[in-house]
Protein backbone atom coordinates (compact mmCIF):
# COMPACT_ATOMS: atom_id res chain seq x y z
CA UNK A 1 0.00 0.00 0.00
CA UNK A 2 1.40 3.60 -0.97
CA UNK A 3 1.83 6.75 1.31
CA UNK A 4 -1.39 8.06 -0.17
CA UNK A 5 -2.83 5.27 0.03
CA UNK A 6 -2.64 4.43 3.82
CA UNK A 7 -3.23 8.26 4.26
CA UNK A 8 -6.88 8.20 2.13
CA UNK A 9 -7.44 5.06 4.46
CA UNK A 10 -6.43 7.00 7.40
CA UNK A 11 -9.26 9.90 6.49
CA UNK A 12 -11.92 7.58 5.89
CA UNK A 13 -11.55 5.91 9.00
CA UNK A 14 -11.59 9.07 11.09
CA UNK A 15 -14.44 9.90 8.91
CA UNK A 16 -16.77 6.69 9.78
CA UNK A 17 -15.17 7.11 13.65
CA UNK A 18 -16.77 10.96 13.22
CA UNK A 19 -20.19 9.82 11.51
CA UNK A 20 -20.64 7.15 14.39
CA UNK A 21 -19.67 8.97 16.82
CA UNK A 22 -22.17 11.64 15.95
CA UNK A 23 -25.02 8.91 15.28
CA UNK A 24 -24.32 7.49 19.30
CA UNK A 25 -24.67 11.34 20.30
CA UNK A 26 -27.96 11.72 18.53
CA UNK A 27 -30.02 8.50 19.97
CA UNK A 28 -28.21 8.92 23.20
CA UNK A 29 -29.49 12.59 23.19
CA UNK A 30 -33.16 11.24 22.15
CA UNK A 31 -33.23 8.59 24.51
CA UNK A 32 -32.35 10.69 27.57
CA UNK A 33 -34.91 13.17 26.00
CA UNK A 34 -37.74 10.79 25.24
CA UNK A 35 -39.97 11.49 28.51
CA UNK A 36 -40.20 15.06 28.13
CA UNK A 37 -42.98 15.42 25.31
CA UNK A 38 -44.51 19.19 24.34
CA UNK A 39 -47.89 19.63 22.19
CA UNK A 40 -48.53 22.85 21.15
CA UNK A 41 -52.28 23.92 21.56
CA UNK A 42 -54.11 27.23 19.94
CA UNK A 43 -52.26 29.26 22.26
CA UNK A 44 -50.60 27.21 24.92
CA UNK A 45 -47.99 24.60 24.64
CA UNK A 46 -48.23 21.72 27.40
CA UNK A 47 -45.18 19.84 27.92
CA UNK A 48 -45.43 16.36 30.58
CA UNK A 49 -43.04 13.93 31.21
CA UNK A 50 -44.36 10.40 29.32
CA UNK A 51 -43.09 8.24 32.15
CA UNK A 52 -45.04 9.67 34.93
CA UNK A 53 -48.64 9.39 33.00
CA UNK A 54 -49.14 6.20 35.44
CA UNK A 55 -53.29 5.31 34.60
CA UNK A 56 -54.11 8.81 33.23
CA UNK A 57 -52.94 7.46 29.69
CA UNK A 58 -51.44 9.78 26.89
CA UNK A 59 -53.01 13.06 26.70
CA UNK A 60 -54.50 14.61 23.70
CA UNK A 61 -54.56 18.03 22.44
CA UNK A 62 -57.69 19.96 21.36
CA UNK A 63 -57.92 23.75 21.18
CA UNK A 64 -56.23 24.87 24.61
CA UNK A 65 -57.48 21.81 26.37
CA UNK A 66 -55.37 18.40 27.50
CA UNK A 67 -57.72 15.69 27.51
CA UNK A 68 -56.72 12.76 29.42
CA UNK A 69 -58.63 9.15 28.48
CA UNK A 70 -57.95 6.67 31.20
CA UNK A 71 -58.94 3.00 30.83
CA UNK A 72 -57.82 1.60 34.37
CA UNK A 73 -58.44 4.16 37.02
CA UNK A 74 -60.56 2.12 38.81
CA UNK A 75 -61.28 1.59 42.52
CA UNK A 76 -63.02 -1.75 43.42
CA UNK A 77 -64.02 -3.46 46.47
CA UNK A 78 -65.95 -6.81 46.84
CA UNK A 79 -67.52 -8.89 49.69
CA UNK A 80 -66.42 -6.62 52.71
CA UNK A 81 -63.07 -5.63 51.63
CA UNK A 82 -63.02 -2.26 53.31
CA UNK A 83 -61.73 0.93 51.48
CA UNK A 84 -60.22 0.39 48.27
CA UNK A 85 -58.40 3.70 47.02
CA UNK A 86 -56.85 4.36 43.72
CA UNK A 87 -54.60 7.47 43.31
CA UNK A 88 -52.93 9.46 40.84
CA UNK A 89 -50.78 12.55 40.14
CA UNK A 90 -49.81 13.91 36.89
CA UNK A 91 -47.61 17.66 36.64
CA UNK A 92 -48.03 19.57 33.30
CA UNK A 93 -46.01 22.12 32.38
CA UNK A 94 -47.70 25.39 30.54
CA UNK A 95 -46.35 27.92 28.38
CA UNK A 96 -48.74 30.49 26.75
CA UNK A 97 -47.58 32.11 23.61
CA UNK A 98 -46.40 35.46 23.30
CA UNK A 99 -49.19 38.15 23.02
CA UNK A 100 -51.73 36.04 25.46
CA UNK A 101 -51.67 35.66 29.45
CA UNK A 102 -53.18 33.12 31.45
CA UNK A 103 -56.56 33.87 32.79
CA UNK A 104 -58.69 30.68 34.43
CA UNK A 105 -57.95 26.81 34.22
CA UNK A 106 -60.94 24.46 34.93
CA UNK A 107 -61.15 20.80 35.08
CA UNK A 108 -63.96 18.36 34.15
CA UNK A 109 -63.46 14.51 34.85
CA UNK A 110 -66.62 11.70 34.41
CA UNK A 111 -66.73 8.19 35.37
CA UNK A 112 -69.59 5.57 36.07
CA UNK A 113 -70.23 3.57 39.02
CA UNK A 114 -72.30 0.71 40.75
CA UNK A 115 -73.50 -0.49 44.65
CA UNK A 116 -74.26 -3.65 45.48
CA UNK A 117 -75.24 -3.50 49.55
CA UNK A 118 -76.90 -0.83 51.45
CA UNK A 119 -73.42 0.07 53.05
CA UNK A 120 -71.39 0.11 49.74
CA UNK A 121 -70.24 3.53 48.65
CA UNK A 122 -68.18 5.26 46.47
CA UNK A 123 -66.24 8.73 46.23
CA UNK A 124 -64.08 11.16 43.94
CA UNK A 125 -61.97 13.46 45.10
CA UNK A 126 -58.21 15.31 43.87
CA UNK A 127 -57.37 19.04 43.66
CA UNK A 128 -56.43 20.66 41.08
CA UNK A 129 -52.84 22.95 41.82
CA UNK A 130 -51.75 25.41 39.48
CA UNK A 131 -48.22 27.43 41.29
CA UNK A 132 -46.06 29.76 38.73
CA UNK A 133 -42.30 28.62 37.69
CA UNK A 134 -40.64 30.41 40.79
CA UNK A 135 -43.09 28.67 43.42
CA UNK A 136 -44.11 31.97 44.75
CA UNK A 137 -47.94 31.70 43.73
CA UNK A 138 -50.44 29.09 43.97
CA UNK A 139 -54.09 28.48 43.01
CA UNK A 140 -56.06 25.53 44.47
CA UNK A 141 -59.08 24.25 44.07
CA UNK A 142 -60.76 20.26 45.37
CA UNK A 143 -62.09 18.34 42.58
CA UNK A 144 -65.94 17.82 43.90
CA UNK A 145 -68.44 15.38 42.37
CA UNK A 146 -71.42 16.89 41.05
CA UNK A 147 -74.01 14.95 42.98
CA UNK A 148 -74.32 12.00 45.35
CA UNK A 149 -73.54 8.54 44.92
CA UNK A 150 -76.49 7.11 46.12
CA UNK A 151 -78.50 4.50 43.14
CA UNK A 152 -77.87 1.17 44.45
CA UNK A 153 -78.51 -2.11 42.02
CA UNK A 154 -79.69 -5.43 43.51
CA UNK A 155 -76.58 -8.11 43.10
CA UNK A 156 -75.08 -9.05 39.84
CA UNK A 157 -76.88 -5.97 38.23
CA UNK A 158 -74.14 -4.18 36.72
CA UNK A 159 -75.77 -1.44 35.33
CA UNK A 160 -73.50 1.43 35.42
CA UNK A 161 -74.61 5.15 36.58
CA UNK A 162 -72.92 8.34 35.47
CA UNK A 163 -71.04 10.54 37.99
CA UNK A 164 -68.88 13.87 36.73
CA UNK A 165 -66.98 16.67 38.96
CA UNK A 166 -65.01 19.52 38.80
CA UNK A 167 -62.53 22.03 39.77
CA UNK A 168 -61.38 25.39 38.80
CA UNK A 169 -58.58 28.20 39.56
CA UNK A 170 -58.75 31.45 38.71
CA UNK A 171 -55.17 33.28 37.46
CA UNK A 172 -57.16 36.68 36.61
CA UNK A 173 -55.41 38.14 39.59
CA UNK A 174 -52.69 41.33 39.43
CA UNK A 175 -50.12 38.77 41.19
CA UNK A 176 -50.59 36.70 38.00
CA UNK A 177 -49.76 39.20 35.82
CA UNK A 178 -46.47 38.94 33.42
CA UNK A 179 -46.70 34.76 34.25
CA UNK A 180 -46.07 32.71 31.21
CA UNK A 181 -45.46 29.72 32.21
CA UNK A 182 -47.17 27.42 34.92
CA UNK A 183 -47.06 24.00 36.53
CA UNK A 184 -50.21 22.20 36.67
CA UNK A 185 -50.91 19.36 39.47
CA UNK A 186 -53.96 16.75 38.86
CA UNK A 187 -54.22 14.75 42.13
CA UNK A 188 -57.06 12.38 41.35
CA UNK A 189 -58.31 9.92 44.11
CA UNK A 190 -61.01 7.58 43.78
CA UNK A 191 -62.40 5.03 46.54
CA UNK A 192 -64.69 2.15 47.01
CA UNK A 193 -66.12 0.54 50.51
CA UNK A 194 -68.04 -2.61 50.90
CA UNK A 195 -68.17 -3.31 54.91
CA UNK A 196 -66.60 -5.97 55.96
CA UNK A 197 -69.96 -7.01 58.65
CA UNK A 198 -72.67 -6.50 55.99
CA UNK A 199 -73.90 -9.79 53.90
CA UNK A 200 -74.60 -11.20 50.55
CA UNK A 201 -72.78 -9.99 47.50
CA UNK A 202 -71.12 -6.99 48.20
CA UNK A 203 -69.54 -5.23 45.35
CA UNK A 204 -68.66 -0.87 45.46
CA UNK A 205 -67.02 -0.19 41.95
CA UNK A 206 -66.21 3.22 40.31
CA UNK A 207 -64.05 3.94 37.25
CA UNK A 208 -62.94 7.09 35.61
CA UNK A 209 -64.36 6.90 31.94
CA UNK A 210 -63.06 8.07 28.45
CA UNK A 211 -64.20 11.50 28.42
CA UNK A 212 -61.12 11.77 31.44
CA UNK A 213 -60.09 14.93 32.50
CA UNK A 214 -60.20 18.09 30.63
CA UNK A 215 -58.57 21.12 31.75
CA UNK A 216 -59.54 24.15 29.83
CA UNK A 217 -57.27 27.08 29.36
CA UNK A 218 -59.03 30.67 28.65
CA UNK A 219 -56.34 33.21 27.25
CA UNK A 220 -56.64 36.84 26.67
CA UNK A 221 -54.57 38.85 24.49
CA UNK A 222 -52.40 41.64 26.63
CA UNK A 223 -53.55 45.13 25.41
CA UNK A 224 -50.84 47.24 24.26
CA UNK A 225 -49.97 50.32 26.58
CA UNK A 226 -51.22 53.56 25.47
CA UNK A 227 -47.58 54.74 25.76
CA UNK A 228 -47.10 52.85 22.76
CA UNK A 229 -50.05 54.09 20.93
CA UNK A 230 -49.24 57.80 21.54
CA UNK A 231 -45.66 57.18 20.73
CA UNK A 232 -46.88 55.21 17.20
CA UNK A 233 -49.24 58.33 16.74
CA UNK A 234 -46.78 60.57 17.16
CA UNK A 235 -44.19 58.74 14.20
CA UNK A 236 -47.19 58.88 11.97
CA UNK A 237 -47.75 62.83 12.65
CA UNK A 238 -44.41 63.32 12.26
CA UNK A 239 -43.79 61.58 8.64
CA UNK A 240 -46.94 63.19 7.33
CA UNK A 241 -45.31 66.67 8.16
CA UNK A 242 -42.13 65.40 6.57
CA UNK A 243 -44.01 63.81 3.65
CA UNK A 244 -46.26 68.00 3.27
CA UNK A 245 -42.71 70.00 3.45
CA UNK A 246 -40.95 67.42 0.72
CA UNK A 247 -44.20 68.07 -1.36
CA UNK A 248 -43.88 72.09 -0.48
């Protein structure tokens, strides 16, 4: 092999060495990045971390709203097993775009249910946390079910009933002015009781359904000062003068 050769060799290696090098950087960059997913909305862009979904499931984006569709939040208890609780916490990051500020957040979650036994029963309950990105603000409201759970089927009737709650936060406040970016806590809790000295078939079951939770952002566009309006009135006075005399 010639000096030129061995040196072409030498440059193509370094080469490949460079070009794998770069592809390891690349998926090891997108594999320590892969949790962190951000969907951009009408005005807001949400950003969660995939891993820590647990039973929410993957969130969808409509509008300004994150809809959650869960298929096994479920709390269950049978033949006298006590309380059964189910709990889960997502955080979601928000940005709003540039020109819009962050006014109100609600949240709207709906399930079904079903009693067996004059002691079974059933609840819902969460809050939903809104604080800024310094931690020096926060908005709370409890997640509260819209009526009582209270229709009871004779055993081995499993017809479902419909149960939906809700939760809001306002952010309309001067101290929330200038925010652009929140963190967003959904604490969701629910729990089933069958007592454990009742008798027959005991069953307390309640599941949180595919319309999930929807939190709904309202956005209003900042006004622009009137400082800025005078100051753009005054430009426009000043090149129609300019615009008369260069005529004159």
């Amino acid at each position: 092999m010639t000096t030129t050769q061995i040196f072409n060799a030498s440059r193509i290696n370094r080469a490949i060495n460079v070009s794998l090098t770069c592809l390891l950087l690349t998926f090891g960059f997108s594999a320590a990045n892969a949790a962190s997913v951000t969907e951009c909305g009408d005005t807001i862009c949400f950003t969660w971390d995939d891993t820590e979904l647990s039973i929410f499931g993957t969130p969808s984006i409509v509008g300004d709203k994150i809809i959650f569709d869960p298929t096994t939040f479920v709390a269950n208890s049978l033949n006298g097993d006590g309380v059964v609780t189910t709990n889960a916490t997502v955080n979601i990051t928000l940005d709003v775009m540039e020109g819009y500020a962050f006014d109100s957040m609600s949240l709207d979650e709906a399930g079904d249910y079903f009693l067996w036994g004059s002691m079974s029963a059933v609840s819902v309950g969460g809050q939903l946390r809104v604080r800024d990105a310094a931690a020096t603000m926060l908005a709370i409201d409890s997640i509260t079910a819209s009526g009582p759970f209270n229709i009871f089927n004779t055993p081995f009737d499993l017809t479902p009933h419909n149960w939906d709650a809700a939760a809001s936060v306002s952010l309309a406040g001067n101290e929330w002015n200038g925010v652009t970016q929140v963190v967003m806590k959904i604490e969701n809790i629910l729990s089933a009781y069958t007592d454990p000295t009742d008798t027959g078939p005991l069953q307390a079951f309640i599941e949180k359904k595919e319309v999930g939770i929807e939190v709904d952002i309202v956005t209003t566009v900042i006004p622009v000062p009137a400082a800025v309006w005078l100051f753009g009135s005054g430009l426009l006075g000043l090149v129609g003068i300019a615009r008369r005399r260069k005529t004159a």
